[in-house]
C-alpha atoms as a PDB file:
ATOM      1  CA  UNK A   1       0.000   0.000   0.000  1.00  0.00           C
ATOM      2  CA  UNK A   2       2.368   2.382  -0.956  1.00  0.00           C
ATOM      3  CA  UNK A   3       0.450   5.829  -2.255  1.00  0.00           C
ATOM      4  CA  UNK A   4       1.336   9.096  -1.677  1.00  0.00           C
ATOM      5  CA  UNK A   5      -1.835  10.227   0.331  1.00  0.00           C
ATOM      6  CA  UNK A   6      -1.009   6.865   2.659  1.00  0.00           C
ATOM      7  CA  UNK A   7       2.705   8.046   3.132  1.00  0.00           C
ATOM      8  CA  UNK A   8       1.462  11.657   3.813  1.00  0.00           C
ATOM      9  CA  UNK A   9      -0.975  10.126   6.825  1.00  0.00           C
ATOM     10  CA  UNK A  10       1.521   7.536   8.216  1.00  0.00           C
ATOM     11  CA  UNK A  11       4.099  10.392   8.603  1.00  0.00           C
ATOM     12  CA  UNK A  12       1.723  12.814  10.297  1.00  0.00           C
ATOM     13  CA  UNK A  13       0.287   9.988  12.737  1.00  0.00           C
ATOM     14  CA  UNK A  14       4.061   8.830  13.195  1.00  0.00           C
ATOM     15  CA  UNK A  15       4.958  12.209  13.861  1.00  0.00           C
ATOM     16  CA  UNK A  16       1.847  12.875  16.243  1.00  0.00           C
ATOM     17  CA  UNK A  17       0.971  15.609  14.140  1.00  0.00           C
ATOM     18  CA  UNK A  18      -3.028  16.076  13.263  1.00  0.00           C
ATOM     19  CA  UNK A  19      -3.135  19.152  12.166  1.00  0.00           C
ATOM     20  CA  UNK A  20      -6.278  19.221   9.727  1.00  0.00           C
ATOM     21  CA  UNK A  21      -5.931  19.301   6.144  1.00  0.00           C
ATOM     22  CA  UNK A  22      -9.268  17.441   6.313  1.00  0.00           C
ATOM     23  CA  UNK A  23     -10.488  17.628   9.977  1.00  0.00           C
ATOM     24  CA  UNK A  24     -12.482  14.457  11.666  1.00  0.00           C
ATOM     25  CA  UNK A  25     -15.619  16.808  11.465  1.00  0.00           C
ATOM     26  CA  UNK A  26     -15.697  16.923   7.643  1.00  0.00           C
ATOM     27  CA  UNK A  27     -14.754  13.103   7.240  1.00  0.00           C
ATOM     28  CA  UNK A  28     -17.958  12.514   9.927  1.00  0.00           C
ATOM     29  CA  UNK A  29     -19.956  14.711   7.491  1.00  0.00           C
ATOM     30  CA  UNK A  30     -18.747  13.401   4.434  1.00  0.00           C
ATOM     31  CA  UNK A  31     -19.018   9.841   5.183  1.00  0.00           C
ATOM     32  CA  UNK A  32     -22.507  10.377   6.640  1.00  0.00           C
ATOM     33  CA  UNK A  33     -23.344  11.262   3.136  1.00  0.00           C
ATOM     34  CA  UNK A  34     -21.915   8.451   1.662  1.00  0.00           C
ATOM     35  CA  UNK A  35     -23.623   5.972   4.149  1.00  0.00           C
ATOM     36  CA  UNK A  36     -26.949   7.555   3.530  1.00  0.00           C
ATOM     37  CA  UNK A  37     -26.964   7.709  -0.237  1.00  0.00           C
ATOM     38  CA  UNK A  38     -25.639   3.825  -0.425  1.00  0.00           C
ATOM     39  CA  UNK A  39     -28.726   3.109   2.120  1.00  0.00           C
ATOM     40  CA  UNK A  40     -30.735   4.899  -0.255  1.00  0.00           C
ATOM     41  CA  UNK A  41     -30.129   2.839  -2.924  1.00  0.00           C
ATOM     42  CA  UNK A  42     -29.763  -0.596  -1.532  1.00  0.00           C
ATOM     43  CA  UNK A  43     -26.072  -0.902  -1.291  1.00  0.00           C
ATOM     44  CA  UNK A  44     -23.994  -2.077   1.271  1.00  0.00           C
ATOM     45  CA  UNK A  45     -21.178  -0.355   2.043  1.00  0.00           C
ATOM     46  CA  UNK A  46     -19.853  -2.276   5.181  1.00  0.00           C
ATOM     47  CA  UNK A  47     -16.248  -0.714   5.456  1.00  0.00           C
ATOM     48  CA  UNK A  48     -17.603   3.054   4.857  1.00  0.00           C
ATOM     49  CA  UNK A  49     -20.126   2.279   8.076  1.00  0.00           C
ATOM     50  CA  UNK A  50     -17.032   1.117   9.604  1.00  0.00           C
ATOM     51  CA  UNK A  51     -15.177   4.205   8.954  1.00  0.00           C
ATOM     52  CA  UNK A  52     -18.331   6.559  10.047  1.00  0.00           C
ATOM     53  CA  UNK A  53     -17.709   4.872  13.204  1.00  0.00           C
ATOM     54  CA  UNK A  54     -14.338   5.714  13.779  1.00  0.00           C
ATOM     55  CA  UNK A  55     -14.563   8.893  13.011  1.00  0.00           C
ATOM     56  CA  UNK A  56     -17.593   9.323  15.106  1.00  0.00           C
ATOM     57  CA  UNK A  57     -15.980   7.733  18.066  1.00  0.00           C
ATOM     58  CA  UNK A  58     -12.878  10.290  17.651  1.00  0.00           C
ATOM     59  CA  UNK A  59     -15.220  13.108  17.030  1.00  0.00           C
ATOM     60  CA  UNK A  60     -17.449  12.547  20.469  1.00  0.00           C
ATOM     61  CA  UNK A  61     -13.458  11.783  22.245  1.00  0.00           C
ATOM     62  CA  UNK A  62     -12.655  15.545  21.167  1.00  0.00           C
ATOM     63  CA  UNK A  63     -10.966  15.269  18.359  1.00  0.00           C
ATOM     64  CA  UNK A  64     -13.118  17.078  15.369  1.00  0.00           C
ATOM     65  CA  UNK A  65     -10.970  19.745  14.705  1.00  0.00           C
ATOM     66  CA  UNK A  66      -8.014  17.101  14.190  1.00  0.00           C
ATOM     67  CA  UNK A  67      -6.857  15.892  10.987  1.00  0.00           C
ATOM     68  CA  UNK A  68      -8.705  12.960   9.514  1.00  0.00           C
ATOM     69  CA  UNK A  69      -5.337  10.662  10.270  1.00  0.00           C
ATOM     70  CA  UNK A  70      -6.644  10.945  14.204  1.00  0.00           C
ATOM     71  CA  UNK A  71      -9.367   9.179  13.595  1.00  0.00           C
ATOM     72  CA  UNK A  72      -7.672   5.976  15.394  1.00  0.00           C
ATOM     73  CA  UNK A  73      -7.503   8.423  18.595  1.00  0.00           C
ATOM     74  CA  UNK A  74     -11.186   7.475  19.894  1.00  0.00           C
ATOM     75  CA  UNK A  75     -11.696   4.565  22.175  1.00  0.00           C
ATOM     76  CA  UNK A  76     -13.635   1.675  21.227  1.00  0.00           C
ATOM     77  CA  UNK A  77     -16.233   1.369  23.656  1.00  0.00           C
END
């Protein structure tokens, strides 16, 4: 998985870095949209649920104005 957007967000999250390029908030937004559109029209999208829930989680731990890369900062519950 070598890409540049991946190496971009392993640095930052190696370096402890998350500030926002595309903050938690906007990925929360974003892939609300996506999950509700898919529902709409009878797909599954499994792994973009998944990802909604990440972000959520690091969203309600604090973290919306954080880069998108902190989205592994919110505790499972």
């Amino acid at each position: 998985m070598d890409s540049g957007f991946f190496q971009l967000k392993a640095a930052s999250i190696l370096a402890n870095d998350y500030t926002a390029s595309f903050s938690i908030a906007n990925a929360v937004k974003d892939a609300e949209l996506v999950v509700e559109a898919a529902e709409k029209s009878g797909v599954l999208v499994d792994t973009a649920v998944a990802g909604l829930k990440r972000f959520e989680r690091a969203l309600h731990a604090g973290y919306g104005d954080k880069d998108m890369a902190a989205s592994g900062l919110g505790e499972i519950e």
